[in-house]
Protein backbone atom coordinates (compact mmCIF):
# COMPACT_ATOMS: atom_id res chain seq x y z
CA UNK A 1 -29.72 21.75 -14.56
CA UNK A 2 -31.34 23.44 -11.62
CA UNK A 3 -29.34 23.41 -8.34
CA UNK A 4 -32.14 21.33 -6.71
CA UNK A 5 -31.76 18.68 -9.48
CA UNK A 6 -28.16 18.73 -8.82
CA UNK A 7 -28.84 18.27 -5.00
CA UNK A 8 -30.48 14.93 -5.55
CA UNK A 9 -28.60 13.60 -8.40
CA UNK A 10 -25.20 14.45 -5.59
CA UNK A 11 -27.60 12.21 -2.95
CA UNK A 12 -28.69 9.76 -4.95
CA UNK A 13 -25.30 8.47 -5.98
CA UNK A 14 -23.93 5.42 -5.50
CA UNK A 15 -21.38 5.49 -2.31
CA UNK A 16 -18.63 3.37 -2.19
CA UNK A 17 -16.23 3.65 0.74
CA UNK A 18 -13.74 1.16 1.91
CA UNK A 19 -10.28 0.36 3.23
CA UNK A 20 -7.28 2.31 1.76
CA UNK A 21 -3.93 1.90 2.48
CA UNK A 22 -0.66 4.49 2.21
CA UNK A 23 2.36 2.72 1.74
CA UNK A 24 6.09 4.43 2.36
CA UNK A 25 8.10 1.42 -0.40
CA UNK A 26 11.36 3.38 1.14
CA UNK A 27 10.53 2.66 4.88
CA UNK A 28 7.86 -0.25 4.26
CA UNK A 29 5.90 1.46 6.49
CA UNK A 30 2.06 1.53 6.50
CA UNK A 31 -0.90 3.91 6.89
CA UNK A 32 -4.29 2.54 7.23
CA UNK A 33 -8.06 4.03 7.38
CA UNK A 34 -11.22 4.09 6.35
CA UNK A 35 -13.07 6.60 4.24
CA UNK A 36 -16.82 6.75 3.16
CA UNK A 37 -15.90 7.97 -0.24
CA UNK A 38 -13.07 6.05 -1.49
CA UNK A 39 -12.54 7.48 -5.22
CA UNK A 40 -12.53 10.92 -3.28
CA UNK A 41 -9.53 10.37 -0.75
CA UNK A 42 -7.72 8.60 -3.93
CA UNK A 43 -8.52 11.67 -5.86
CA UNK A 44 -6.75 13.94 -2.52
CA UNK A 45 -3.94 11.56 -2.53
CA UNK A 46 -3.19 11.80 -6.30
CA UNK A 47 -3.55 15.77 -6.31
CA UNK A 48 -2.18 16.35 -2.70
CA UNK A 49 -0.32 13.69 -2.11
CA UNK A 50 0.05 12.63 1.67
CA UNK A 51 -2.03 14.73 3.74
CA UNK A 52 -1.94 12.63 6.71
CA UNK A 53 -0.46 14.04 9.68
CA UNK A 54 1.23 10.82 10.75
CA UNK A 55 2.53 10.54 7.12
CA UNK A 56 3.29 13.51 6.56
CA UNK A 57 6.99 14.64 7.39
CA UNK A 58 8.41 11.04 5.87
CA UNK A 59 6.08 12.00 2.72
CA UNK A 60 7.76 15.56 2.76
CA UNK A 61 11.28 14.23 3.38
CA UNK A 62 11.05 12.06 0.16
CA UNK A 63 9.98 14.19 -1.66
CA UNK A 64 6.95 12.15 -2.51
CA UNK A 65 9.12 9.36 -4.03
CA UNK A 66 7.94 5.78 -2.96
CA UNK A 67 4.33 6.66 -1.77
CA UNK A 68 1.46 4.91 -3.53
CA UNK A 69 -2.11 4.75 -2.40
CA UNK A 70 -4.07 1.07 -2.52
CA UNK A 71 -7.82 0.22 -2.21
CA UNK A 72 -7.39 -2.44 -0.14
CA UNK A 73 -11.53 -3.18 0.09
CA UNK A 74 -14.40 -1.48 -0.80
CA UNK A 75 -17.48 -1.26 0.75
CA UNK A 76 -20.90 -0.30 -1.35
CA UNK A 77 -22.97 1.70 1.36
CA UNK A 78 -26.81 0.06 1.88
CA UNK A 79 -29.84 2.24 0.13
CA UNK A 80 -31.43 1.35 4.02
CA UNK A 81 -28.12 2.08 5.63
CA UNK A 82 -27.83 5.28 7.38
CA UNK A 83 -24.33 7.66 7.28
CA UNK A 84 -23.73 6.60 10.76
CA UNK A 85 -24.30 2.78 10.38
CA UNK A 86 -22.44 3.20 7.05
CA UNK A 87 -18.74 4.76 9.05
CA UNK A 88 -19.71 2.25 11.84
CA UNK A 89 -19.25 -0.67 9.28
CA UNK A 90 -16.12 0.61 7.97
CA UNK A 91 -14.50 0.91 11.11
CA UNK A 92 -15.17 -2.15 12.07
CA UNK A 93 -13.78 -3.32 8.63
CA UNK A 94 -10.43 -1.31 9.13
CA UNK A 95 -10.22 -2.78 12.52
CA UNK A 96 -10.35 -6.40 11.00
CA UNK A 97 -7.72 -5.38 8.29
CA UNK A 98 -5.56 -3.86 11.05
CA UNK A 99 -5.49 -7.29 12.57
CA UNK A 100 -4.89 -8.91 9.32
CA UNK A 101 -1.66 -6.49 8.71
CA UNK A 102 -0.55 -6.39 11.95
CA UNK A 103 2.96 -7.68 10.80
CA UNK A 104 3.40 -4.34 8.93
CA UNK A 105 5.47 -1.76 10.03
CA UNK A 106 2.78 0.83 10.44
CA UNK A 107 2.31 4.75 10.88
């Protein structure tokens, strides 16, 4: 395939972003956000693990141990919708789950 090709097969994707949570099962602690491309930060999380500053020195303490990543919504982005109407929606989606959780201990 020619790089062009490639270019618009990348674009013309479908784009699913959503709500994702990090959970700490040791601490029951929380970390919340939104990403545009949700099987991508999975992907991060899986390989990485917890790259998340706030997360970060609890995730490096353990060791990793009692960390596990949840799609908590997703969110298919609109053929119409535009990148910046697209992030606008999800964080207006992550604010409503932040309400929804606020009884969690979060990051």
């Amino acid at each position: 395939m020619e790089r062009k090709e490639l270019i618009q097969q990348y674009k013309g994707r479908e784009q699913i972003g959503g709500i994702y949570a990090i959970k700490n099962l040791k601490l029951d602690k929380w970390y919340v956000d939104c990403a545009a491309d949700l099987k991508g930060i999975k992907n991060r999380f899986e390989f990485f693990g917890s790259t998340h500053l706030k997360v970060a020195p609890d995730y490096q303490a353990q060791k990793g141990e009692g960390f596990v990543f949840e799609a908590l919504e997703e969110l298919k982005k609109g053929e119409a919708q535009t990148d910046k109407e697209f992030k606008e929606d999800l964080a207006l989606l992550k604010e409503m789950w932040l309400e929804k959780l606020s009884e969690q201990s979060m990051y």
